[in-house]
Protein backbone atom coordinates (compact mmCIF):
# COMPACT_ATOMS: atom_id res chain seq x y z
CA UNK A 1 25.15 -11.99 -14.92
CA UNK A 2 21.67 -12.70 -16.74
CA UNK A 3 20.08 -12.20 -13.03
CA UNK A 4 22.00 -9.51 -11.87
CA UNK A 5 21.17 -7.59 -15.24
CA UNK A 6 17.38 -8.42 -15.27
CA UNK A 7 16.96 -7.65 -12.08
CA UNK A 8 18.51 -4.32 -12.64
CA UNK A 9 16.43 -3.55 -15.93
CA UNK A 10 19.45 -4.09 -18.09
CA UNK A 11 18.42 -6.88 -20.22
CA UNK A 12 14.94 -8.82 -20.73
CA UNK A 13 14.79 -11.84 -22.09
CA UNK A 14 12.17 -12.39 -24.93
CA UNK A 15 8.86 -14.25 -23.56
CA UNK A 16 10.98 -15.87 -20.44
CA UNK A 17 11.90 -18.54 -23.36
CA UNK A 18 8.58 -20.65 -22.64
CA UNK A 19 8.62 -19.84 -18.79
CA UNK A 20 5.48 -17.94 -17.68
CA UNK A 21 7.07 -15.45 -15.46
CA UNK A 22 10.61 -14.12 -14.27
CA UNK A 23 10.11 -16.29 -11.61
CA UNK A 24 9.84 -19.36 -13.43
CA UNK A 25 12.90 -18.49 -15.68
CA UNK A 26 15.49 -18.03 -12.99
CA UNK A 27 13.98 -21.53 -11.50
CA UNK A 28 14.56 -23.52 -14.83
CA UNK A 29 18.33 -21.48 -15.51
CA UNK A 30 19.21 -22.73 -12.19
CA UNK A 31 18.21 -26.10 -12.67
CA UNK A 32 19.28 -26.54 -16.24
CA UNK A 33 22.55 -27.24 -18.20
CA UNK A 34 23.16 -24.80 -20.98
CA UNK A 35 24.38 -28.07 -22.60
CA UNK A 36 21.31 -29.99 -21.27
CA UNK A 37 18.23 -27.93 -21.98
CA UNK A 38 16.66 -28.23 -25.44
CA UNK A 39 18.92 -26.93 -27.43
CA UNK A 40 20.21 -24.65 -25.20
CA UNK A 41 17.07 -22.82 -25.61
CA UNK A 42 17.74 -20.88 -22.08
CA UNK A 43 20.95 -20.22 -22.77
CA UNK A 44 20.78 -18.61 -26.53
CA UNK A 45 21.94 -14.74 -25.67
CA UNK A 46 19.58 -14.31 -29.07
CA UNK A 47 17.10 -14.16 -26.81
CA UNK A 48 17.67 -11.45 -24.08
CA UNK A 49 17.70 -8.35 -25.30
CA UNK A 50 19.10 -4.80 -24.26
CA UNK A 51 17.14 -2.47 -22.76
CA UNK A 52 16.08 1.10 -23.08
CA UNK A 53 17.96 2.07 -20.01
CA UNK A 54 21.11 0.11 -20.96
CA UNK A 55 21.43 2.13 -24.46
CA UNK A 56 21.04 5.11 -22.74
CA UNK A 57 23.78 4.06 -20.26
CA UNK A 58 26.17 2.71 -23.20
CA UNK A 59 25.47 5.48 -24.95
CA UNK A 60 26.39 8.24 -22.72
CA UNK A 61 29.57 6.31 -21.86
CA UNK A 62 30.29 5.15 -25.38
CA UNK A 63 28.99 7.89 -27.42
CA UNK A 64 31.18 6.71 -30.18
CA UNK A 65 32.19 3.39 -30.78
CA UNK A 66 35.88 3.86 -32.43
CA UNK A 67 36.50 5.29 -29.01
CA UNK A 68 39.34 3.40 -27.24
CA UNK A 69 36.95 0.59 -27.38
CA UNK A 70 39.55 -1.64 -26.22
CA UNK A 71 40.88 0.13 -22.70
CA UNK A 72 38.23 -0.61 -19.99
CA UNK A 73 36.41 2.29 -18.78
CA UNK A 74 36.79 2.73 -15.14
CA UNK A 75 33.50 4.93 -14.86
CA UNK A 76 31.39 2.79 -17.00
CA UNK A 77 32.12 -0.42 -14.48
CA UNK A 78 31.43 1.74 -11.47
CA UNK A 79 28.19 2.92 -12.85
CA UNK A 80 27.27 -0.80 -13.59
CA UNK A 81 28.44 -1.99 -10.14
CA UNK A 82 27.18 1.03 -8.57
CA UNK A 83 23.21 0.20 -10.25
CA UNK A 84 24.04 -3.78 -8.95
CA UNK A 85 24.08 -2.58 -5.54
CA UNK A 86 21.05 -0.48 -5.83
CA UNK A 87 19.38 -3.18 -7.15
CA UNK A 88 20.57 -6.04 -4.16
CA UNK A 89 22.48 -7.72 -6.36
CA UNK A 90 26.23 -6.81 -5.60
CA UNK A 91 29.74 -8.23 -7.14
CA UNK A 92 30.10 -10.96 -4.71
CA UNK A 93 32.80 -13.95 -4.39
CA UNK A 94 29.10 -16.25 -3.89
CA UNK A 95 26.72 -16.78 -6.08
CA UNK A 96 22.80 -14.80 -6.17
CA UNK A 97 21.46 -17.41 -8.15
CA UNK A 98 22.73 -20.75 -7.06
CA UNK A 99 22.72 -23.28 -9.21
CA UNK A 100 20.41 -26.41 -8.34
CA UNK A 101 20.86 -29.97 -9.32
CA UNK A 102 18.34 -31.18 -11.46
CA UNK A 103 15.23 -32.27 -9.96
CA UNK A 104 15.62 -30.61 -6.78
CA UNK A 105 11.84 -29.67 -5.67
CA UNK A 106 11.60 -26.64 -3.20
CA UNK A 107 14.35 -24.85 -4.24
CA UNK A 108 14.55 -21.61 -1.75
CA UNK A 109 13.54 -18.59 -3.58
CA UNK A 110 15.75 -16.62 -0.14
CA UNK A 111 18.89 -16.92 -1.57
CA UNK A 112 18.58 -15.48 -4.75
């Protein structure tokens, strides 16, 4: 989900969390444990923010938020799936970001 929603503009995370680049980020999230990693540093969802484009996108969907908050909203989910596919990262039963064991060198930057 963190991949699929940066790619899309949805989220950013603050400073890649010590990576230099976006690059370098979804290397070391597919390489480490969110158990494994310093503290979970990675991992820590206080660091990836929403975006500009995902307010506005909440916000015209959920202009208020007593709103049957609870019931999914059908057009909200196809709008999100609908900018995945845009964006070449689909709903899929296989993973976009496979996960690597540790230490693996040359990991293939195709099958993201």
């Amino acid at each position: 989900m963190i991949f699929r929603t940066i790619k899309c503009d949805l989220v950013t995370v603050h400073k890649f969390v010590g990576c230099h680049d976006e690059d370098s980020f979804f290397e070391a999230i597919r390489m480490l444990s969110p158990y494994g990693d310093t503290d979970g540093v990675l991992w820590n969802g206080t660091l990836i923010y929403g975006t500009e484009k995902l307010d506005t996108l909440i916000q015209s969907f959920f202009p208020n938020a007593s709103d049957d908050g609870d019931k999914p909203n059908s057009a909200f989910i196809a709008t999100i799936e609908a900018i995945f596919a845009e964006n070449g990262v689909p709903w899929s039963d296989k993973p976009l970001l496979p996960i690597m064991p540790a230490g693996a060198s040359g990991a293939s930057h195709s099958s993201r």
